[in-house]
C-alpha atoms as a PDB file:
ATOM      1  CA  UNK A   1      16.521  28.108 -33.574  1.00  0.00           C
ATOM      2  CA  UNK A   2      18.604  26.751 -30.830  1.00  0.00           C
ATOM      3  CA  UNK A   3      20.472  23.345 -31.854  1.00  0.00           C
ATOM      4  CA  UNK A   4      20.336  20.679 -29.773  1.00  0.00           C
ATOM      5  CA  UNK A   5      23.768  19.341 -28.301  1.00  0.00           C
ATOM      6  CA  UNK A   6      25.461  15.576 -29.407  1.00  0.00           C
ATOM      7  CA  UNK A   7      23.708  13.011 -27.713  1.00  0.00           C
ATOM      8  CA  UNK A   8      26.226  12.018 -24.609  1.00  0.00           C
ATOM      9  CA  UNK A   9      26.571   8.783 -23.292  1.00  0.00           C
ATOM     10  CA  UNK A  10      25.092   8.739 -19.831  1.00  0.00           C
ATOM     11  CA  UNK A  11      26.373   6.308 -17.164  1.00  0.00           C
ATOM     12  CA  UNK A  12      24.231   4.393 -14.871  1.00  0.00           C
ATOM     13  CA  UNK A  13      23.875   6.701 -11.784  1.00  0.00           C
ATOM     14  CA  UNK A  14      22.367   9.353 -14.501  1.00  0.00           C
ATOM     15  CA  UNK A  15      19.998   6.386 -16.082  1.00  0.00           C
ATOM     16  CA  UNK A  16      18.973   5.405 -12.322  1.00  0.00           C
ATOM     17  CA  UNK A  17      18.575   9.692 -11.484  1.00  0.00           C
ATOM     18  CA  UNK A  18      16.500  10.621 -14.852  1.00  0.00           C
ATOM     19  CA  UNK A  19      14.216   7.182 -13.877  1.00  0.00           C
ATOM     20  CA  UNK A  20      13.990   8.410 -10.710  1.00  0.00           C
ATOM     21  CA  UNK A  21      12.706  11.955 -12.113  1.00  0.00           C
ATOM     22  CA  UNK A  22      10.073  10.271 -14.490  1.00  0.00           C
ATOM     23  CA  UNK A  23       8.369   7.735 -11.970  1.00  0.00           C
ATOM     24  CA  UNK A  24       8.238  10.112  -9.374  1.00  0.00           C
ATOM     25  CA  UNK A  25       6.242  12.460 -11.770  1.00  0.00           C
ATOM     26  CA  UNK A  26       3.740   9.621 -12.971  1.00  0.00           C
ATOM     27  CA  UNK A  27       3.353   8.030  -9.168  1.00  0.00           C
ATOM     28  CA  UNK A  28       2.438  11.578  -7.688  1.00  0.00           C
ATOM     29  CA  UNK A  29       0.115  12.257 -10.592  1.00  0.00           C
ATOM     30  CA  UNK A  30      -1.240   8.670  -9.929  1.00  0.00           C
ATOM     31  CA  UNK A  31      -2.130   9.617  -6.426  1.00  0.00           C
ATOM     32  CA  UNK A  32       0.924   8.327  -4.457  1.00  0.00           C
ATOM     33  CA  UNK A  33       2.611   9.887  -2.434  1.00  0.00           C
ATOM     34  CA  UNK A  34       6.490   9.697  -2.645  1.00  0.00           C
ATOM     35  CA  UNK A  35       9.367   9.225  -0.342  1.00  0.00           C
ATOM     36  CA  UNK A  36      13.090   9.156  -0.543  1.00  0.00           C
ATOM     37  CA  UNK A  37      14.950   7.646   1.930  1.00  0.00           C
ATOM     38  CA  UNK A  38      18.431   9.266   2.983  1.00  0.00           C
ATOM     39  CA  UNK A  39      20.222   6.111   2.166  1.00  0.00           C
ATOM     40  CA  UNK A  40      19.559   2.810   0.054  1.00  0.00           C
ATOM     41  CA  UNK A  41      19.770   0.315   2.912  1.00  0.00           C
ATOM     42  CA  UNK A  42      18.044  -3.120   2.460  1.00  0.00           C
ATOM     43  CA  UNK A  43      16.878  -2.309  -1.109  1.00  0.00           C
ATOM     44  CA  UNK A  44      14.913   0.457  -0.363  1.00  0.00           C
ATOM     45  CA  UNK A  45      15.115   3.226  -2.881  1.00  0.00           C
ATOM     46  CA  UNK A  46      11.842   4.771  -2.386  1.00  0.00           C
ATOM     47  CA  UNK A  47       9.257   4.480   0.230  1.00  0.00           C
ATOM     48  CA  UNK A  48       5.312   5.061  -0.996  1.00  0.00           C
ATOM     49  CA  UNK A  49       2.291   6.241   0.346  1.00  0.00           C
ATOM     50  CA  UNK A  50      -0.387   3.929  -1.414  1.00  0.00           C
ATOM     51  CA  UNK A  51      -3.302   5.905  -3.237  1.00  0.00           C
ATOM     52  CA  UNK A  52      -6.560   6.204  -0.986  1.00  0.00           C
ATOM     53  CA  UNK A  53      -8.329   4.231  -3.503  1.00  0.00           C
ATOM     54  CA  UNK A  54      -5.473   1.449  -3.654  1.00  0.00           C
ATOM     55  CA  UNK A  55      -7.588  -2.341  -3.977  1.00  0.00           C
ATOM     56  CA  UNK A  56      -3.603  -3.359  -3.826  1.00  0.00           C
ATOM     57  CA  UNK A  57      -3.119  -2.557  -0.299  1.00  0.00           C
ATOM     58  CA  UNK A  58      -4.705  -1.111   2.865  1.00  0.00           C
ATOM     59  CA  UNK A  59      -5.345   3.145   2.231  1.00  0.00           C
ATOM     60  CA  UNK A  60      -2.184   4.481   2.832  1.00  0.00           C
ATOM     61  CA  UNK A  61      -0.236   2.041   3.615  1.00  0.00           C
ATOM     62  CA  UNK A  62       3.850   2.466   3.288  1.00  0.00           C
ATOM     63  CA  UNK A  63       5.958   0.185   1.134  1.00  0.00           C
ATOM     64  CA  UNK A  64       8.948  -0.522   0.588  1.00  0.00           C
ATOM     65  CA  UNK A  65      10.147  -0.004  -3.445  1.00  0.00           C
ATOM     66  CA  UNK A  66      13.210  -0.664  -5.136  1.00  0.00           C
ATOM     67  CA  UNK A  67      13.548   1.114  -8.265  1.00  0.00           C
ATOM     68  CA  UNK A  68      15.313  -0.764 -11.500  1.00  0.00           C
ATOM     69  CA  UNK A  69      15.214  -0.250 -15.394  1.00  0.00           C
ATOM     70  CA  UNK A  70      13.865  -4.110 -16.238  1.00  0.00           C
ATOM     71  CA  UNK A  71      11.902  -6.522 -14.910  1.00  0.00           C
ATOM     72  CA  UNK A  72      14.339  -8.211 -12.383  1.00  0.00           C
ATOM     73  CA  UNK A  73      14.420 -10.414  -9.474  1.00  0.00           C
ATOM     74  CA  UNK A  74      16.780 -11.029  -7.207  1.00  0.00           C
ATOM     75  CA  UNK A  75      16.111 -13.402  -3.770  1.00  0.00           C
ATOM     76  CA  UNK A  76      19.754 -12.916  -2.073  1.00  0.00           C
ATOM     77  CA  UNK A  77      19.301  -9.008  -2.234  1.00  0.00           C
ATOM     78  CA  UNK A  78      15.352  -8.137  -2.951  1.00  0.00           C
ATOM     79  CA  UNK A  79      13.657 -12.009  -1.167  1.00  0.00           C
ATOM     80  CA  UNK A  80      11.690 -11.862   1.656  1.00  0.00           C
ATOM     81  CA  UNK A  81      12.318  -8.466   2.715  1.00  0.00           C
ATOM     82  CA  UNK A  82       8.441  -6.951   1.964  1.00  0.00           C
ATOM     83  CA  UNK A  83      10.054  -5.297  -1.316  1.00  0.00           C
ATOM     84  CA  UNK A  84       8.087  -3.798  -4.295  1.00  0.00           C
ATOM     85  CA  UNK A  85       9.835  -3.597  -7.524  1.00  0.00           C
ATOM     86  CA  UNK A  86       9.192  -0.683 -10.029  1.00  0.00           C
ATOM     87  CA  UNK A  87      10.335  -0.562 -13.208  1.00  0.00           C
ATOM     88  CA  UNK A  88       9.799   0.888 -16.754  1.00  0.00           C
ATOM     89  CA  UNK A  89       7.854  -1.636 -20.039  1.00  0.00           C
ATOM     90  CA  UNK A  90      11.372  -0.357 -21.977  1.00  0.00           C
ATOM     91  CA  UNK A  91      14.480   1.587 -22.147  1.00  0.00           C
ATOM     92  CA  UNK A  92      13.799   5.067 -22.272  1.00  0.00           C
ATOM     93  CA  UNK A  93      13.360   6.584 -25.839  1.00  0.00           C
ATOM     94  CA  UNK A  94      12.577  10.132 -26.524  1.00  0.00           C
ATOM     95  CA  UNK A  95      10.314   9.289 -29.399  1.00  0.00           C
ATOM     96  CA  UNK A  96       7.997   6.626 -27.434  1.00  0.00           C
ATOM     97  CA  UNK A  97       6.227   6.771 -23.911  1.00  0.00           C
ATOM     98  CA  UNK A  98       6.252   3.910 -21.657  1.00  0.00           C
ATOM     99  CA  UNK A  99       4.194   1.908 -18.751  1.00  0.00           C
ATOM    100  CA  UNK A 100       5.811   1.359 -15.430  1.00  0.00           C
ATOM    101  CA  UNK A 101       4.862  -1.137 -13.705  1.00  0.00           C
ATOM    102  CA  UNK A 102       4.827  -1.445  -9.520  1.00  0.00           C
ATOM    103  CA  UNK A 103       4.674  -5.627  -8.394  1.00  0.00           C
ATOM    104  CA  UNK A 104       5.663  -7.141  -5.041  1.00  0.00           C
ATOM    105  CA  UNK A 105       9.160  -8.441  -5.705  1.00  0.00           C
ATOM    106  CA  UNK A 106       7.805 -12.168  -4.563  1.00  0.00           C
ATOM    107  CA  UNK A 107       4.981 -12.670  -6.652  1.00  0.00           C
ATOM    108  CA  UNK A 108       7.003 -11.796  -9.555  1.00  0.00           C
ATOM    109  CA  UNK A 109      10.114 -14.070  -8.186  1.00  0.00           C
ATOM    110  CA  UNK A 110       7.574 -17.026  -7.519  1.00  0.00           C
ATOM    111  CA  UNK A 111       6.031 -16.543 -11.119  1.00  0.00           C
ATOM    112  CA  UNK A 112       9.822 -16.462 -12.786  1.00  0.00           C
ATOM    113  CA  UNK A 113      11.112 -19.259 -10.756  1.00  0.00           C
ATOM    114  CA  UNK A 114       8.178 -21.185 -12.062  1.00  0.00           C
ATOM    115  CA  UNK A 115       9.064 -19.984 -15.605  1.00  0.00           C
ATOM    116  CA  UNK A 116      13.047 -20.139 -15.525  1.00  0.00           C
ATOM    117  CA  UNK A 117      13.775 -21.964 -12.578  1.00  0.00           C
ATOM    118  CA  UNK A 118      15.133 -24.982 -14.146  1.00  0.00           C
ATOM    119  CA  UNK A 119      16.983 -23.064 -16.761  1.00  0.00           C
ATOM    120  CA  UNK A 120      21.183 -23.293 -16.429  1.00  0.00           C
ATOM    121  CA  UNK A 121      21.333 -19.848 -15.531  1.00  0.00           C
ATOM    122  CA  UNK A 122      18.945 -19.492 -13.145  1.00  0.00           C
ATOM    123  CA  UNK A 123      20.789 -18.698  -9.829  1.00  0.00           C
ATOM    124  CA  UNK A 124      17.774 -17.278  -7.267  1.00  0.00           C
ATOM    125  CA  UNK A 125      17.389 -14.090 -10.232  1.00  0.00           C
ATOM    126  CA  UNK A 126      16.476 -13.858 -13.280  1.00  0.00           C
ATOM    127  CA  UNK A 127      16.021 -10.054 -15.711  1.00  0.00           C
ATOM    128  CA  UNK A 128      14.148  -9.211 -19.093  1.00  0.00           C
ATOM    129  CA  UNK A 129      15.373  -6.597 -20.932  1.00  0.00           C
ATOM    130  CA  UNK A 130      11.973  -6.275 -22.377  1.00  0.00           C
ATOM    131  CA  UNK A 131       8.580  -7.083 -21.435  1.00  0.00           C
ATOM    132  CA  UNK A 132       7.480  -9.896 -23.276  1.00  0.00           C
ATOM    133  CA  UNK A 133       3.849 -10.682 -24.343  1.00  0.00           C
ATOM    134  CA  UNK A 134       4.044 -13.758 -21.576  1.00  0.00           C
ATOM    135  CA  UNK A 135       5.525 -11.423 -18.751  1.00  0.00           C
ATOM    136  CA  UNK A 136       3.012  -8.294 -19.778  1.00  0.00           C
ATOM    137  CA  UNK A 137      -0.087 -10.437 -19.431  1.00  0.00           C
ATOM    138  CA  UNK A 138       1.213 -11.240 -15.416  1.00  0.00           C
ATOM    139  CA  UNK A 139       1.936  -7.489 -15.236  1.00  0.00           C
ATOM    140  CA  UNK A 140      -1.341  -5.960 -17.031  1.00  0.00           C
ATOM    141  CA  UNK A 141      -2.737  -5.353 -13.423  1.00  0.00           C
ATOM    142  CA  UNK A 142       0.461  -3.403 -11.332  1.00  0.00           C
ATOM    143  CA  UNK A 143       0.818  -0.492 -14.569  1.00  0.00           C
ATOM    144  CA  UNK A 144       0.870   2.610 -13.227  1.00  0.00           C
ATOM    145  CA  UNK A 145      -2.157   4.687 -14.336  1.00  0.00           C
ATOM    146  CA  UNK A 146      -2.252   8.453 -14.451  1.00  0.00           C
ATOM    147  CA  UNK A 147      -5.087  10.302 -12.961  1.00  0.00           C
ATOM    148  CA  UNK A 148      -4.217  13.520 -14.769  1.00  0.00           C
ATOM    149  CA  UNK A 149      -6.676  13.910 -17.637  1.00  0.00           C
ATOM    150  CA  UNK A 150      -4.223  15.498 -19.100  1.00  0.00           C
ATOM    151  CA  UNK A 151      -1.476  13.505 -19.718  1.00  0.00           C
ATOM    152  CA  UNK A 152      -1.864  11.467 -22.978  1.00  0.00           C
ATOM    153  CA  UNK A 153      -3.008   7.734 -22.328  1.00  0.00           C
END
């Protein structure tokens, strides 16, 4: 039996890279199709293909996506720009699966700002570090389904 190394801290450009590996997976088995730009300019981390069968958007339509591990919004550098955010329900764990979720950046700033926008800290963004029971009831409809029967559900 082969042992399995020390855990290693991983820095963020590893965190962003294995993320990267583990949506792409899910949004090709989801019926996307999946496209990396050469260079992250304006936000844009990945560029999509919509599923045929999309009600989101027209068939095949392109959008824009930037890719982050919370729930975040940002108006200065995501606002106004057409951008998709897509993110995981929790910090990766080896012992639990999780949802991602796929939202236009300002539906989900409008529906903060109306939650946090008064708040002191509130500066045009606002992050969870987890999805709360609030924030997963807005999200229920932009998870990220499988069509693979078999991957588990």
């Amino acid at each position: 039996m082969v042992e399995a190394a020390p855990a290693k801290r991983v820095n963020t450009q590893e965190i962003e890279a294995a993320n990267r590996a583990e949506v792409t997976a899910l949004l090709i088995r989801s019926g996307y199709r999946v496209y990396r730009p050469e260079a992250d300019i304006d936000g844009e981390d990945l560029v999509l293909a919509m599923p045929e069968d999309s009600k989101m958007t027209a068939p095949r339509e392109l959008i824009k996506v930037q890719l982050k591990g919370r729930a975040l919004v940002d108006w200065r550098r995501y606002g106004n720009r057409a951008l998709w955010m897509l993110f995981p329900s929790a910090k990766y764990s080896p012992e639990e699966r999780r949802d991602w979720f796929l939202i236009q950046h300002d539906f989900l700033f409008d529906w903060m700002k109306k939650k946090h926008g008064q708040a002191p800290k509130w500066d045009d963004h606002w992050n969870y570090p987890t999805i709360s029971a609030e924030l997963g009831s807005i999200l229920g409809p932009f998870i990220i389904k499988s069509r693979n029967n078999n991957d588990p559900d």
